[in-house]
C-alpha atoms as a PDB file:
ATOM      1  CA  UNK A   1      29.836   0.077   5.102  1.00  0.00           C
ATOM      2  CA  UNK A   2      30.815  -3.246   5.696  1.00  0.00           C
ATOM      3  CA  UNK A   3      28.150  -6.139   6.163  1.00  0.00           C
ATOM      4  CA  UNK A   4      29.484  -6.801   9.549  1.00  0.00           C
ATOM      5  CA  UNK A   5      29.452  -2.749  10.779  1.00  0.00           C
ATOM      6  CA  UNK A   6      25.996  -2.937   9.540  1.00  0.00           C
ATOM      7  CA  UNK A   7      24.924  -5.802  10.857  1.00  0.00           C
ATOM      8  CA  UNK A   8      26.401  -4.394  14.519  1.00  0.00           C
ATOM      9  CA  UNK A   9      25.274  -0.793  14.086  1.00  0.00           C
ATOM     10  CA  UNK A  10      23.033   1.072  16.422  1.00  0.00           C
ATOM     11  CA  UNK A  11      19.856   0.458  16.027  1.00  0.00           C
ATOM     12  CA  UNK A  12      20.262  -2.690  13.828  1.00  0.00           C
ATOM     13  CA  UNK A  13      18.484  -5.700  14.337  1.00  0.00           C
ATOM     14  CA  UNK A  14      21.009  -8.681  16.411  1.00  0.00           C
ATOM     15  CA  UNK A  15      20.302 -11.764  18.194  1.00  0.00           C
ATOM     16  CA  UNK A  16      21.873 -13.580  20.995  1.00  0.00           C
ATOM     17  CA  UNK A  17      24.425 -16.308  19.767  1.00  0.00           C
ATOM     18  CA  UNK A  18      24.271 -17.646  23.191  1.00  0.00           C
ATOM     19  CA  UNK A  19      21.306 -18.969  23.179  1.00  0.00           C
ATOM     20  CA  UNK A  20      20.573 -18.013  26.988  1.00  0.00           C
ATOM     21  CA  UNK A  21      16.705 -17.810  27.137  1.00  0.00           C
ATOM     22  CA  UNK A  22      15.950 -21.311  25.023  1.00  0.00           C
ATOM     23  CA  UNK A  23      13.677 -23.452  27.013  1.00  0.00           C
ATOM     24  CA  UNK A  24      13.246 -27.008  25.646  1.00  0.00           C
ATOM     25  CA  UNK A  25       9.915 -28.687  25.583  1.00  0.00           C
ATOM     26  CA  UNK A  26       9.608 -32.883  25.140  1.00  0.00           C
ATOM     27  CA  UNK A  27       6.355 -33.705  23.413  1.00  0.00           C
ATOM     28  CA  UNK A  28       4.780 -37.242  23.381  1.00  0.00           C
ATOM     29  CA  UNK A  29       6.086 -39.096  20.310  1.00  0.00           C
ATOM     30  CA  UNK A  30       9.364 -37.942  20.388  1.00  0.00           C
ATOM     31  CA  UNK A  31       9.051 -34.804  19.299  1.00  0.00           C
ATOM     32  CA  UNK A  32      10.346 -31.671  21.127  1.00  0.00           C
ATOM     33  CA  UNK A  33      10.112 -27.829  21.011  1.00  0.00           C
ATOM     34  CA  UNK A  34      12.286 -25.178  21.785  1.00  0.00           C
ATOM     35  CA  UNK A  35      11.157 -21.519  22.265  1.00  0.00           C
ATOM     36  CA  UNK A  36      13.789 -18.436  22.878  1.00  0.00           C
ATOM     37  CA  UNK A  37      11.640 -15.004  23.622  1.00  0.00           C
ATOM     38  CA  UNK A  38      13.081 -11.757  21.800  1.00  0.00           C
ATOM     39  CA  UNK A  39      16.168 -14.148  20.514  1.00  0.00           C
ATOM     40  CA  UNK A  40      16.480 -10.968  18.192  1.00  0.00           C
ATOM     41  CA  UNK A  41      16.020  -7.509  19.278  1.00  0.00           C
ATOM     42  CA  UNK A  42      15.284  -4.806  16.642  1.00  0.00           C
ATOM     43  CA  UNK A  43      13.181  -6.847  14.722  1.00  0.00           C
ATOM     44  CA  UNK A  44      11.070  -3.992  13.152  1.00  0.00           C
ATOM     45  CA  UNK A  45      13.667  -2.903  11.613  1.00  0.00           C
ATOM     46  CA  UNK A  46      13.872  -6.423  10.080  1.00  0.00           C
ATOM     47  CA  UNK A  47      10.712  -6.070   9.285  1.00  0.00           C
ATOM     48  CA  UNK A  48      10.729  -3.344   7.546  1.00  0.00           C
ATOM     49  CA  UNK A  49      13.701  -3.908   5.364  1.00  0.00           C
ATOM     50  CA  UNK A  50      12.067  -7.684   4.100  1.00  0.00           C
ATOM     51  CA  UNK A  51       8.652  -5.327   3.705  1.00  0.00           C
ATOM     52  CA  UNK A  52      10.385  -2.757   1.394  1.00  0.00           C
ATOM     53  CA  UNK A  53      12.857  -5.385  -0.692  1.00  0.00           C
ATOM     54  CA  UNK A  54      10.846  -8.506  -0.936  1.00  0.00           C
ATOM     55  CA  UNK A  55       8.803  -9.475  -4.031  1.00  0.00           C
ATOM     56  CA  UNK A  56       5.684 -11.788  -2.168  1.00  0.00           C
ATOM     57  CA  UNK A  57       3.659 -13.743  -3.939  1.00  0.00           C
ATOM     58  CA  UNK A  58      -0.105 -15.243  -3.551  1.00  0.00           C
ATOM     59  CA  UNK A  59      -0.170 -19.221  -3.084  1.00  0.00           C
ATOM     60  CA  UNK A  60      -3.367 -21.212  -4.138  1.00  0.00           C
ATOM     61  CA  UNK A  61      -4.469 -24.955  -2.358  1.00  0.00           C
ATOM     62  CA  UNK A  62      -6.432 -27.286  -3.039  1.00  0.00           C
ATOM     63  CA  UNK A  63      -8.887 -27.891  -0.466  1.00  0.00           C
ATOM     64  CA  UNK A  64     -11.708 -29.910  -0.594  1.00  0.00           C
ATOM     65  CA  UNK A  65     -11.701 -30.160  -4.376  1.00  0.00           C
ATOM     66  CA  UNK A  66     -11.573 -26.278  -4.695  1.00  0.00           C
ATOM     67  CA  UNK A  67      -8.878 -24.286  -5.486  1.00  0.00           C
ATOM     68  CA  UNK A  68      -8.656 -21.515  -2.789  1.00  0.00           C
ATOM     69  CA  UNK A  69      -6.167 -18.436  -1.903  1.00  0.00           C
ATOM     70  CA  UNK A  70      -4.056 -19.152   0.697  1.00  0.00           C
ATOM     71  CA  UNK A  71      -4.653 -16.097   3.316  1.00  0.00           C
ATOM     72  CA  UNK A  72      -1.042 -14.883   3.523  1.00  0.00           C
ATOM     73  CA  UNK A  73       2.140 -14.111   0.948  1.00  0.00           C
ATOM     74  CA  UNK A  74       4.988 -16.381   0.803  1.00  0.00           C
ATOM     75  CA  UNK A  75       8.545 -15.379  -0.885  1.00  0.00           C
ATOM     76  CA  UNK A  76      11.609 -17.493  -0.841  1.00  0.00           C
ATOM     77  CA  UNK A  77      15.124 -16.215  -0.282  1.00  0.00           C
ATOM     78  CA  UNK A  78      17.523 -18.321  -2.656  1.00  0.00           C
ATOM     79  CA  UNK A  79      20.813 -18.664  -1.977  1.00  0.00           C
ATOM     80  CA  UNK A  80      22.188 -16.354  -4.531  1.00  0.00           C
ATOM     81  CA  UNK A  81      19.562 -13.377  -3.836  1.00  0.00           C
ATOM     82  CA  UNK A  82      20.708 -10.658  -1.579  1.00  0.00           C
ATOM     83  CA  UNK A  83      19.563 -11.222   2.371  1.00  0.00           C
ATOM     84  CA  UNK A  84      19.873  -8.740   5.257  1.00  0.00           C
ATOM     85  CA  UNK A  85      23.252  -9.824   6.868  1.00  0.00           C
ATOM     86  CA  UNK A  86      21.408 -10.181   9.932  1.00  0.00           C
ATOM     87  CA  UNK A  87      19.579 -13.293   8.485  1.00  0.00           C
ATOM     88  CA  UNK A  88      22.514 -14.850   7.163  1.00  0.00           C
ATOM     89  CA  UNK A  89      23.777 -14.623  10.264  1.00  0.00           C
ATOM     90  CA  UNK A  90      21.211 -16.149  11.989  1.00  0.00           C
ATOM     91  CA  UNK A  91      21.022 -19.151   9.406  1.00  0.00           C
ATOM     92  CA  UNK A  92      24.762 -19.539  10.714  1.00  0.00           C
ATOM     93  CA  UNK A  93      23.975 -19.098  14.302  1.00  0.00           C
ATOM     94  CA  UNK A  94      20.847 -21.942  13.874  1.00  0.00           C
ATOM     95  CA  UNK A  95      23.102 -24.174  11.556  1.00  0.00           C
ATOM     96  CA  UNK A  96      26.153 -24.457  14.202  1.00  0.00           C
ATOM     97  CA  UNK A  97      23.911 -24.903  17.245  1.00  0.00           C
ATOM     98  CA  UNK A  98      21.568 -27.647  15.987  1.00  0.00           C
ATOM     99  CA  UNK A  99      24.362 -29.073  13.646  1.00  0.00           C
ATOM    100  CA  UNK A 100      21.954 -28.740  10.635  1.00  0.00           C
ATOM    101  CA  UNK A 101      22.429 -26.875   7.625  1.00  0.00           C
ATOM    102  CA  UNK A 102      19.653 -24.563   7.233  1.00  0.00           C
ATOM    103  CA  UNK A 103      20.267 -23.609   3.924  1.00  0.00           C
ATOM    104  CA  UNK A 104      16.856 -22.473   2.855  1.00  0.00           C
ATOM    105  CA  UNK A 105      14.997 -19.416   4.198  1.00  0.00           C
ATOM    106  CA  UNK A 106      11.261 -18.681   3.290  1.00  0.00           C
ATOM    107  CA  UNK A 107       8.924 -16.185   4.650  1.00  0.00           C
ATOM    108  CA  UNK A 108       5.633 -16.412   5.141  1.00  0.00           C
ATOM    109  CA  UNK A 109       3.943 -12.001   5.326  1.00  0.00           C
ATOM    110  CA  UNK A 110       0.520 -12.395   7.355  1.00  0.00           C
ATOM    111  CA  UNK A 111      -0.219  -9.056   6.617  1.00  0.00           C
ATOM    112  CA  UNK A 112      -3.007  -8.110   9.098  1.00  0.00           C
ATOM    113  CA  UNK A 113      -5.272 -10.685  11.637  1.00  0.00           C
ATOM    114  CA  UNK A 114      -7.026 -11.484   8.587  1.00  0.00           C
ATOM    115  CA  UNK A 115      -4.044 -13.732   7.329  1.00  0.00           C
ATOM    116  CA  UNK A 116      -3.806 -17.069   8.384  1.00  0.00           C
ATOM    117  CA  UNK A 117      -2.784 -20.378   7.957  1.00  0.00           C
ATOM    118  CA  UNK A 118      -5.117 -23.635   9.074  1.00  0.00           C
ATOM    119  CA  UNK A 119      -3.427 -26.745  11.043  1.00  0.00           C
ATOM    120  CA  UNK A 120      -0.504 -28.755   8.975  1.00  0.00           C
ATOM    121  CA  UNK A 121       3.242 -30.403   9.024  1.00  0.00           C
ATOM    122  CA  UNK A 122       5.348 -28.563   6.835  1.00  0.00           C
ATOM    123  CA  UNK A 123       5.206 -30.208   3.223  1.00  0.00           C
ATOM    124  CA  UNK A 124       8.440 -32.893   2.547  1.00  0.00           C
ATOM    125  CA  UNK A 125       9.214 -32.571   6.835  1.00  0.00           C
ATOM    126  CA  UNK A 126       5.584 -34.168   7.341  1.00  0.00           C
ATOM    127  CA  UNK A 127       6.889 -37.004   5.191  1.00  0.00           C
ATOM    128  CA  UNK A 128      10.375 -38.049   7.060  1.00  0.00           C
ATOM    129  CA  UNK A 129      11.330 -39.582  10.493  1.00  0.00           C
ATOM    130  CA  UNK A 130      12.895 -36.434  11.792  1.00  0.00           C
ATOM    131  CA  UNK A 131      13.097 -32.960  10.605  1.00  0.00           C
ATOM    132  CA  UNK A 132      14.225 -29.271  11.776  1.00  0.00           C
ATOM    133  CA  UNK A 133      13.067 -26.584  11.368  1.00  0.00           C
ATOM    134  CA  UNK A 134      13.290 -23.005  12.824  1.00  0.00           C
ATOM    135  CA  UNK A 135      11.320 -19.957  12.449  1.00  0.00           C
ATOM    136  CA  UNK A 136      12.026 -16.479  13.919  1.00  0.00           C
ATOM    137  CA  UNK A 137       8.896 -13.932  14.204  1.00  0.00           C
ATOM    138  CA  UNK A 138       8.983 -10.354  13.695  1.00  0.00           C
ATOM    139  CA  UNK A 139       6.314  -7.813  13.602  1.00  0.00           C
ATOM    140  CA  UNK A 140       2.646  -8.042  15.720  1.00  0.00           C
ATOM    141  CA  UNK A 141       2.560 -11.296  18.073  1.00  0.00           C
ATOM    142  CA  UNK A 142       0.191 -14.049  16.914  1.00  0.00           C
ATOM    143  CA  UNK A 143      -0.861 -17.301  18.406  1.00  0.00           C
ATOM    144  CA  UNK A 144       1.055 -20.145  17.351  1.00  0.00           C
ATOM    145  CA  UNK A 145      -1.048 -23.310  17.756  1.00  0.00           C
ATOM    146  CA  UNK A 146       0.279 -26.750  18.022  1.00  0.00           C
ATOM    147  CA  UNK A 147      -1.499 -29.918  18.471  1.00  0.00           C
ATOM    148  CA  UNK A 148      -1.610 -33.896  17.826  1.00  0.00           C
ATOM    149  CA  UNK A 149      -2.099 -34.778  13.735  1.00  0.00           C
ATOM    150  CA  UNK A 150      -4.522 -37.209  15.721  1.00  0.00           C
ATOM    151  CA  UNK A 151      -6.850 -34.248  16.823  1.00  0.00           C
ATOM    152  CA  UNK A 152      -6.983 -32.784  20.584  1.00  0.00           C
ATOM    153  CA  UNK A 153      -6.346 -29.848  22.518  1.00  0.00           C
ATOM    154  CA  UNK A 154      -3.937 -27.714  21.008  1.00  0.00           C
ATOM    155  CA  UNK A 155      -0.992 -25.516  22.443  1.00  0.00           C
ATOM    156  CA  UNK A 156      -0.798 -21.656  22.142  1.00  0.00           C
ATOM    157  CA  UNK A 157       2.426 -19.759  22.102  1.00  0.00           C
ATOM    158  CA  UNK A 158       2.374 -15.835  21.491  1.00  0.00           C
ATOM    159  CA  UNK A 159       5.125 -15.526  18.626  1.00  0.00           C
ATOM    160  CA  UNK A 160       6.396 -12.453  17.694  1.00  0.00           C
ATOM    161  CA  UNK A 161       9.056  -9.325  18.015  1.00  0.00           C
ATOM    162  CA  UNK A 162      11.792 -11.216  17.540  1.00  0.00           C
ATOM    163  CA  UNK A 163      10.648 -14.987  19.063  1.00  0.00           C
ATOM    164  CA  UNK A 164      12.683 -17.920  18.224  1.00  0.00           C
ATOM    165  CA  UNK A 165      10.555 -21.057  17.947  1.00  0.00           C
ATOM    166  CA  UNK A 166      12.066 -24.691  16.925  1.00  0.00           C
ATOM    167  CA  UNK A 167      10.638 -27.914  16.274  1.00  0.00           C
ATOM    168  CA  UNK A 168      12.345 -30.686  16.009  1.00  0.00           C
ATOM    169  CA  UNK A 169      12.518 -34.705  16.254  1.00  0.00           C
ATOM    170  CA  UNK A 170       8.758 -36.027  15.120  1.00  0.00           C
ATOM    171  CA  UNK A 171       7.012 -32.370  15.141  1.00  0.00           C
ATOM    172  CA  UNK A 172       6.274 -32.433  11.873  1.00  0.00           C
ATOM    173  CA  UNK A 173       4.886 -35.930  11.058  1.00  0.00           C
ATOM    174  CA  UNK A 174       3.424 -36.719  14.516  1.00  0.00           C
ATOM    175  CA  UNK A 175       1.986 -32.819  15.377  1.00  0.00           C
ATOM    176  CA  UNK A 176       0.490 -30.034  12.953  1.00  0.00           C
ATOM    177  CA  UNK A 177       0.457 -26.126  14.182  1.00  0.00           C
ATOM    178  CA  UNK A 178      -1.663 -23.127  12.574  1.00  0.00           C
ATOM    179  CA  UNK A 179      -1.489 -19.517  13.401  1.00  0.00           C
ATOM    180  CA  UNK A 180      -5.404 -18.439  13.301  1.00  0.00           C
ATOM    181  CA  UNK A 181      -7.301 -15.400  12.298  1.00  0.00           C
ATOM    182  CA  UNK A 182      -6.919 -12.851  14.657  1.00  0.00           C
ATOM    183  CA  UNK A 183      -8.925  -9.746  15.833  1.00  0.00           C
ATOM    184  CA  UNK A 184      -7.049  -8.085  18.426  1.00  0.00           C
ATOM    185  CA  UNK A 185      -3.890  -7.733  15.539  1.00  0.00           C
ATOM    186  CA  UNK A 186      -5.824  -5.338  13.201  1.00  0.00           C
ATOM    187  CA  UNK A 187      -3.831  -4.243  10.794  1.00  0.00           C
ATOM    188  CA  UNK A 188      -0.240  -5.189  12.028  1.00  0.00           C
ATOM    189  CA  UNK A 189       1.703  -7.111   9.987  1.00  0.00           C
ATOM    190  CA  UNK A 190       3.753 -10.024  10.900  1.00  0.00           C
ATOM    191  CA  UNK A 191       6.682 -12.198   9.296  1.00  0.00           C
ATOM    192  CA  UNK A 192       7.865 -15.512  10.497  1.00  0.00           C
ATOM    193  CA  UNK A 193      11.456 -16.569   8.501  1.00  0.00           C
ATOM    194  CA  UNK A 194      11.729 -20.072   8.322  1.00  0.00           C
ATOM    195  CA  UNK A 195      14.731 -21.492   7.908  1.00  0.00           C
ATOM    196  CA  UNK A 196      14.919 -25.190   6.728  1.00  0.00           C
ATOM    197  CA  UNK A 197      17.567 -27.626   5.960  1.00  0.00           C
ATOM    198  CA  UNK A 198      17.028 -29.212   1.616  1.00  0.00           C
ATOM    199  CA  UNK A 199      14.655 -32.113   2.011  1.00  0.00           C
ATOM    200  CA  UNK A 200      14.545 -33.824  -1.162  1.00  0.00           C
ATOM    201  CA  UNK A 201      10.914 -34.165  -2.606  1.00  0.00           C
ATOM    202  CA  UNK A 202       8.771 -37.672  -1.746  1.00  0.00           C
ATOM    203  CA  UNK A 203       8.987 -39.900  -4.956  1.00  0.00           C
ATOM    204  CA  UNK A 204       4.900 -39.559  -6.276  1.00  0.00           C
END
């Protein structure tokens, strides 16, 4: 079967190329948001494909001069390594509509409400005027939190089942966002796939 047949087969995961639903949000310090609810349908099927064919691995940070686990699994789709045709397409969908080529894809597995990750900017992004990047969530909805790197109330968005969320302009050197621990989500796992343009590495 063809990678396009099976992309479009019933039952397969697919996402709207139009774009209807996205809301944009302007945030103080020219930053800006944009949100698209269920921009992919089928996304447990996704999600259980990248369950069953990805290799994830444990990270470790440094936090207060202790080495610690970081409470969910990362894995990193390179270029050459085979990707559901579905996210492909997407990364070609995202790259023509915000004229940005997205040419990395990451995933971060939270695999139960255990698995978190604490308030940041994305590491390189945090460092640069402007920077892009788009995640799509599949699996149990978890609260996305986003907030001033200056401290403050924060914003909560459900993400999940197939949620589009973008940030762009400032977001990730003038706000930080977390996705906490979470009771109500049991055991459900969740996956966001991030898709980022290459940022080349600050000079140390």
């Amino acid at each position: 079967m063809s990678a396009q047949l099976e992309l479009f087969s019933a039952g397969a995961p697919r996402f709207d190329a139009t774009f209807a639903a996205a809301t944009r949000r302007i945030l103080p310090q020219d930053a800006w948001i944009e949100l698209v609810p269920g921009w992919l349908s089928g996304h447990q099927a996704l999600l259980d494909t990248l369950l069953a064919t990805v290799h994830f691995r444990a990270e470790q940070r440094l936090m207060y001069e202790r080495t610690v686990e970081v409470p969910r699994l990362c894995a990193t789709l390179e270029a050459g390594d085979p990707r559901p045709p579905v996210i492909e397409a997407m990364r070609r969908a995202l790259s023509q509509r915000y004229r940005e080529n997205f040419e990395r894809v990451s995933l971060g597995y939270y695999r139960n409400g255990r698995d978190s990750v604490a308030f940041h900017g994305d590491y390189v992004a945090r460092t640069l005027p402007t920077a892009l990047v788009a995640t799509v969530s599949v699996g149990a909805p978890r609260r996305f939190l986003l907030r001033p790197n200056t401290g403050g109330a924060s914003m909560s968005f459900s993400l999940g089942r197939g949620d589009l969320l973008v940030m762009g302009g400032t977001c990730q050197r003038t706000w930080q966002h977390a996705v906490p621990k979470s009771r109500r989500v049991g055991e459900e796992p969740r996956i966001a796939i991030m898709f980022r343009p290459h940022w080349a590495e600050p000079a140390r």
